[in-house]
Protein backbone atom coordinates (compact mmCIF):
# COMPACT_ATOMS: atom_id res chain seq x y z
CA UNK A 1 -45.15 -71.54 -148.49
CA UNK A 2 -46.82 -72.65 -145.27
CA UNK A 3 -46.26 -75.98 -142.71
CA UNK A 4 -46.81 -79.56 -144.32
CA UNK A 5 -49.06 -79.89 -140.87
CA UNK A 6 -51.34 -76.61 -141.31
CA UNK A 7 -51.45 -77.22 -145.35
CA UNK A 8 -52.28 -80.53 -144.49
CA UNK A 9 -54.89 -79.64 -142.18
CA UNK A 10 -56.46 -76.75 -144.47
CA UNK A 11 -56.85 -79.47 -147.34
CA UNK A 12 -59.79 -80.93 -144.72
CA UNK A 13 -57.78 -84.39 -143.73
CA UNK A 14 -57.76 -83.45 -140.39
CA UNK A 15 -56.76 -81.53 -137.61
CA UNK A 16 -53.04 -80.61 -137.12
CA UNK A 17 -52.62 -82.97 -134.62
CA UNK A 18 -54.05 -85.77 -136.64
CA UNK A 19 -51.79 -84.49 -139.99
CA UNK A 20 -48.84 -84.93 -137.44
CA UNK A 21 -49.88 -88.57 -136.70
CA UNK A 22 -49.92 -89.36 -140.61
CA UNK A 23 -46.35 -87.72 -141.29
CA UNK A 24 -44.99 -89.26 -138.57
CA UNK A 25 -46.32 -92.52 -139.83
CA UNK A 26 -44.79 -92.20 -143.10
CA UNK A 27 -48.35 -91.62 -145.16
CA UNK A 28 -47.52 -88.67 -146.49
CA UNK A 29 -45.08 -88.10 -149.54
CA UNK A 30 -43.92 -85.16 -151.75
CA UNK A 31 -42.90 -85.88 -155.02
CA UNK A 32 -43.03 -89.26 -154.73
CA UNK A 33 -40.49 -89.49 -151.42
CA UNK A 34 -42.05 -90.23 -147.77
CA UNK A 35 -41.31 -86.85 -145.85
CA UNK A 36 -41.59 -87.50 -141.63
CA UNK A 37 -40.40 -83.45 -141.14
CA UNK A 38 -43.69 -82.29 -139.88
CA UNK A 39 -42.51 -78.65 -139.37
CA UNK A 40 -41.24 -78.93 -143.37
CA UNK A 41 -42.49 -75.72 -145.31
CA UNK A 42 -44.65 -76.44 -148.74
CA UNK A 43 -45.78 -75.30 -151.58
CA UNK A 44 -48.26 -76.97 -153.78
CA UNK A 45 -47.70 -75.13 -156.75
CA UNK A 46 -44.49 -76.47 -157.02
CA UNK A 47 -44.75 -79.92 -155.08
CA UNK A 48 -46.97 -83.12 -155.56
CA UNK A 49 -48.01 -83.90 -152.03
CA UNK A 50 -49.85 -86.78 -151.61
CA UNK A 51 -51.22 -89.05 -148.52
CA UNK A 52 -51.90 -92.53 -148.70
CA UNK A 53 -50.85 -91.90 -152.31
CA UNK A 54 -53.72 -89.77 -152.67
CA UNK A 55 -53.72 -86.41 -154.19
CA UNK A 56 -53.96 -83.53 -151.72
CA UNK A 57 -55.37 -80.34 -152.71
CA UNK A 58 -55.40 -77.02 -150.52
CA UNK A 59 -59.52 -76.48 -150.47
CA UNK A 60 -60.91 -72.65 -149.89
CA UNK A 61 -61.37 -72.60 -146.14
CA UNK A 62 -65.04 -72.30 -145.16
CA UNK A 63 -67.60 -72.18 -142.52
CA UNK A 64 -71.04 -72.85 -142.26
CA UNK A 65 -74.03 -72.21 -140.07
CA UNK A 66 -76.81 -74.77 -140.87
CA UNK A 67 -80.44 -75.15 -138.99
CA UNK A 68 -80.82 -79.14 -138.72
CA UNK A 69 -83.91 -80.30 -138.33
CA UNK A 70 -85.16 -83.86 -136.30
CA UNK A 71 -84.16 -87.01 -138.34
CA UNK A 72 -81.05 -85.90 -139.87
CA UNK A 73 -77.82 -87.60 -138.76
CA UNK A 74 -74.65 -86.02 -138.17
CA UNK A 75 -72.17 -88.36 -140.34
CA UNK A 76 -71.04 -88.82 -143.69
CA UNK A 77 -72.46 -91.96 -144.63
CA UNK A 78 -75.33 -93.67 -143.31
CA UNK A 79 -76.46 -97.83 -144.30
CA UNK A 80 -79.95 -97.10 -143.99
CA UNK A 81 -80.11 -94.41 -145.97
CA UNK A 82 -81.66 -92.29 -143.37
CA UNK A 83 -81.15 -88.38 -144.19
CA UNK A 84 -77.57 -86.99 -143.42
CA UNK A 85 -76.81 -82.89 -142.36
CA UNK A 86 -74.23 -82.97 -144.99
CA UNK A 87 -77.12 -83.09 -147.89
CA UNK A 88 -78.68 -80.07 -146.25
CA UNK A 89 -75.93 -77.56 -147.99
CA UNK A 90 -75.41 -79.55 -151.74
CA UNK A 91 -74.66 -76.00 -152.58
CA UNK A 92 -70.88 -76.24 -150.80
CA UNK A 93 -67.89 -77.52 -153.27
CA UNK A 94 -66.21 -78.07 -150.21
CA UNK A 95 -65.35 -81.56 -148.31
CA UNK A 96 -67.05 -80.36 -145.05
CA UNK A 97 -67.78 -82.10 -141.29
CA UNK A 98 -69.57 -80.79 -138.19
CA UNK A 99 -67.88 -79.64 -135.28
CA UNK A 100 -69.31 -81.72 -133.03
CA UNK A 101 -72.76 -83.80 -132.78
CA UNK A 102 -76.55 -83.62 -132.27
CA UNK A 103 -78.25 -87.18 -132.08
CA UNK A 104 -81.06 -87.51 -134.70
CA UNK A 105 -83.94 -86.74 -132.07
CA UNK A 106 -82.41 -83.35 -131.85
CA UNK A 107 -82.18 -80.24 -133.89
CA UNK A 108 -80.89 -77.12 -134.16
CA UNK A 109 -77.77 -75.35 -134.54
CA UNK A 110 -74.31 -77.03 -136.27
CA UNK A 111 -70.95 -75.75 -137.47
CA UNK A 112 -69.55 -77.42 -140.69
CA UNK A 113 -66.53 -76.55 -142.09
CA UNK A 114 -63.36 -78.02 -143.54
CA UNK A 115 -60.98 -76.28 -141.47
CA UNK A 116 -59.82 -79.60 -139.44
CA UNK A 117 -57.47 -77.31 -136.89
CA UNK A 118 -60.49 -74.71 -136.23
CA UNK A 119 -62.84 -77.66 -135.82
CA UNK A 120 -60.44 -79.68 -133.48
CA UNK A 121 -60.01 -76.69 -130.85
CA UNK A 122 -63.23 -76.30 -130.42
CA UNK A 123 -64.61 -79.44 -129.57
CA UNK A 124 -61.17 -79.53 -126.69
CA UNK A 125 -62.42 -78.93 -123.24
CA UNK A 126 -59.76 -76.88 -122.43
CA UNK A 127 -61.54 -74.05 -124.11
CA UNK A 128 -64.39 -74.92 -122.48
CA UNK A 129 -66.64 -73.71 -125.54
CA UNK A 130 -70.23 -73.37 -124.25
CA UNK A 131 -73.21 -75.04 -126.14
CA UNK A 132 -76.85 -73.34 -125.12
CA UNK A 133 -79.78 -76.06 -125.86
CA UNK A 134 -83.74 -75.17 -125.24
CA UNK A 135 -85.11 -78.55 -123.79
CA UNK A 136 -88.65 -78.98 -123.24
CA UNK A 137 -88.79 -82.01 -120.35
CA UNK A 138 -92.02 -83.55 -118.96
CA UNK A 139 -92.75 -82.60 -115.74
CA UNK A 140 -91.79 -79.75 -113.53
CA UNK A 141 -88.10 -80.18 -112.49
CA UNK A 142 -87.86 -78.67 -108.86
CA UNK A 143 -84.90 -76.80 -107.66
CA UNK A 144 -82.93 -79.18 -106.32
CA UNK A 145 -83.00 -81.23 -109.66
CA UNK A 146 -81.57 -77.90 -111.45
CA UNK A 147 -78.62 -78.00 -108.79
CA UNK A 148 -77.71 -81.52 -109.44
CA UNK A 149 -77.81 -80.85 -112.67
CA UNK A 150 -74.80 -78.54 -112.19
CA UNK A 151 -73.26 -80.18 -109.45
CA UNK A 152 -72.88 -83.33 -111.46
CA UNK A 153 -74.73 -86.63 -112.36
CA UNK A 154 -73.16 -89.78 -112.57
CA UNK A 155 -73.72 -91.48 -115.59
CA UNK A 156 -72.29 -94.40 -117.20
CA UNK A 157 -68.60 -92.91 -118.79
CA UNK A 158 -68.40 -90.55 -115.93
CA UNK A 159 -69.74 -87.88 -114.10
CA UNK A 160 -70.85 -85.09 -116.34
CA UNK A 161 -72.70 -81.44 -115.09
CA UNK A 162 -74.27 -78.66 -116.82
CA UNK A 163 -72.51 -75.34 -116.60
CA UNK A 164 -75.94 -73.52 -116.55
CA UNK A 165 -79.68 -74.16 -116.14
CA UNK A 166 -82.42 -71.67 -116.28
CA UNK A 167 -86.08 -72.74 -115.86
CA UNK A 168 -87.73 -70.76 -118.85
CA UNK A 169 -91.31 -71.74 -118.94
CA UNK A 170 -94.10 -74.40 -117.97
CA UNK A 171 -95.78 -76.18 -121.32
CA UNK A 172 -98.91 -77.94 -120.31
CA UNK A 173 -97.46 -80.44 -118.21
CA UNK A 174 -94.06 -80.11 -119.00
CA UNK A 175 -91.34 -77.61 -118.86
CA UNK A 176 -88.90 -75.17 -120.85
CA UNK A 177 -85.27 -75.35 -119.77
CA UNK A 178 -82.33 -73.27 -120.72
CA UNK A 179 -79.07 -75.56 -120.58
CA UNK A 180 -75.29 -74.67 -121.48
CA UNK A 181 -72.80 -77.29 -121.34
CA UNK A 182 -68.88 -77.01 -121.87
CA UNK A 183 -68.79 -80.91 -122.87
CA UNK A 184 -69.98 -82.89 -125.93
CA UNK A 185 -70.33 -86.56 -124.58
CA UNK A 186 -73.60 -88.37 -126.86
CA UNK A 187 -76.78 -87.65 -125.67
CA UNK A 188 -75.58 -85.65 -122.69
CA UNK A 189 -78.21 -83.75 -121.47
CA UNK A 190 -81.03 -86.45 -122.66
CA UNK A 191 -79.03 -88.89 -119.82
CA UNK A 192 -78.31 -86.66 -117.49
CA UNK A 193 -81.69 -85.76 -117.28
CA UNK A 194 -83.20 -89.09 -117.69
CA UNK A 195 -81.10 -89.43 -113.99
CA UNK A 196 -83.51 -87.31 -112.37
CA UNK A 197 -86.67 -89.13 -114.29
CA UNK A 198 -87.54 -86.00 -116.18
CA UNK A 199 -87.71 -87.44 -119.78
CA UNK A 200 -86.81 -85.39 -122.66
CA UNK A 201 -89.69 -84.46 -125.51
CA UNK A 202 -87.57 -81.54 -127.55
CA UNK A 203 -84.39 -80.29 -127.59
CA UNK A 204 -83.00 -77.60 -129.96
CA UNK A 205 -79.27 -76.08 -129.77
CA UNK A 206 -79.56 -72.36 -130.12
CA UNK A 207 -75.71 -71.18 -129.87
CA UNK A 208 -72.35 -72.75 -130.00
CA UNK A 209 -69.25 -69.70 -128.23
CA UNK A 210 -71.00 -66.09 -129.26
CA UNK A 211 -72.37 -67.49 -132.42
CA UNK A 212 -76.87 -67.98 -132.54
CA UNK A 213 -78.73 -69.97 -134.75
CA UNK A 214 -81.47 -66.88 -134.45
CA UNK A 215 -84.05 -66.80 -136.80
CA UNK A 216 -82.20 -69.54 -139.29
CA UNK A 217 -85.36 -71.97 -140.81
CA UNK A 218 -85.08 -75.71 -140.24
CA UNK A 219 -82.84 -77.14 -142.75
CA UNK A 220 -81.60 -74.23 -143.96
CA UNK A 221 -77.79 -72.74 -143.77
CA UNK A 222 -75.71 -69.62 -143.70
CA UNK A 223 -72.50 -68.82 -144.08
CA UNK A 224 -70.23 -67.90 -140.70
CA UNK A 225 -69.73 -63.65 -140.69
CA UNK A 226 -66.26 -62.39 -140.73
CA UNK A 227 -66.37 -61.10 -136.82
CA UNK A 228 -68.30 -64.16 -135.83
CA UNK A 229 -65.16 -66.96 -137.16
CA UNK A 230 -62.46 -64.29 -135.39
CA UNK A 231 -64.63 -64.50 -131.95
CA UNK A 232 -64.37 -68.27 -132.47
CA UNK A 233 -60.39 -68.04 -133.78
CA UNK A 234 -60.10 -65.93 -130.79
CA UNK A 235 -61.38 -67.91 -127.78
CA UNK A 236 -59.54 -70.80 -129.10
CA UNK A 237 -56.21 -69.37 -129.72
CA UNK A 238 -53.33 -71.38 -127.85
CA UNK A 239 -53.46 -67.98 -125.48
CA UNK A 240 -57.03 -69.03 -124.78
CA UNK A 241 -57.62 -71.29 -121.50
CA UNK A 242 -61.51 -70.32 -121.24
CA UNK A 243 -64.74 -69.18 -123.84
CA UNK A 244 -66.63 -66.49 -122.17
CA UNK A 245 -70.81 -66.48 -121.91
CA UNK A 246 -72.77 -66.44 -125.81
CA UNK A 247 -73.66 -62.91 -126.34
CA UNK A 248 -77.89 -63.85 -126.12
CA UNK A 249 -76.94 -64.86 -122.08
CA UNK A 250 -78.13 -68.14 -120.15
């Protein structure tokens, strides 16, 4: 027996939250009666339990590491038929979503899983869950740039800043930064730094929290270790109010 919400939410339709907005709304029935009692205990054994009128079955819980390369989009479905993370692990039964987005110039690390509660925490800022990119940018960005950089740039929904910047390494002409950022808005960093006329030619997320895409190949995927899903559980527990640093440093 477990909550209609948290059942709900480990079938993958969506975080807790959301599962609260479709009980409340009357979408969800068991046994063929609407049930609005969103603290009501379950058990699907016993009980049809349906939403929409659709079938809802508890799913294993599980949670993915996968290596995206450039050119692969971060949604389920895609008109043009352009390649989609999702078909990078055919291997997993499971319904699954990222937690979270990189645009389809950038690769690197993503988190897919059908745990809709896990997934919903940490995208929240309140946990302030740090993301570590590698960003190659043309030019040499001086020292003042890397300030206002944290300090904040305005950009069109807001003002947005990087929790961290490290200057790693000159390229040629162009440079090697080491970013983290605590927020998720769409092509964050390529904006912000696009602000200080430092275009972006590479970027690659290398850690989401304590967890490091390390020496994962493009396109490839592992599954999440045991201690690395109860760091994440952990920093995102309602006791939590901030992430601490990824283990590799910024």
């Amino acid at each position: 027996m477990e909550r209609l919400n948290k059942y709900l939410a480990a079938a993958g339709i969506g975080s807790r939250r959301h599962c609260d907005t479709l009980i409340a709304a009357g979408r969800v029935k068991i046994n063929g009666k609407v049930v609005t009692q969103m603290g009501l205990q379950v058990d699907d054994e016993k009980q049809k339990i349906t939403v929409d009128d659709e079938p809802v079955k508890a799913e294993k819980l599980v949670y993915w590491v996968v290596h995206k390369p450039v050119g692969y989009l971060c949604t389920n479905h895609d008109p043009s038929g352009r390649p989609l993370a999702l078909q990078l692990i055919p291997h997993v039964e499971q319904r699954v979503y990222t937690v979270g987005r990189l645009d389809e110039s950038s690769e690197g690390m993503l988190l897919m899983t059908n745990d809709g509660d896990l997934a919903n925490r940490l995208m929240h800022p309140r946990y302030e869950m740090e993301k570590t990119y590698m960003v190659l940018v043309a030019g040499s960005p001086s020292i003042a740039d890397l300030e206002k950089l944290k300090q904040g740039v305005w950009l069109s929904d807001g003002k947005v800043a990087a929790k961290k910047v490290r200057r790693i390494k000159p390229q040629g002409d162009s440079t090697w930064l080491r970013i983290v950022l605590c927020e998720g808005k769409n092509r964050e960093i390529r904006r912000m730094l696009a602000k200080l006329e430092h275009k972006v030619l590479k970027l690659k997320r290398i850690a989401i929290g304590p967890v490091l895409l390390d020496k994962l190949p493009k396109g490839k995927s592992r599954k999440l270790s045991v201690a690395e899903l109860a760091t994440l559980k952990k920093m995102v527990s309602p006791k939590a109010t901030r992430a601490p640093a990824p283990a590799n440093g910024s």
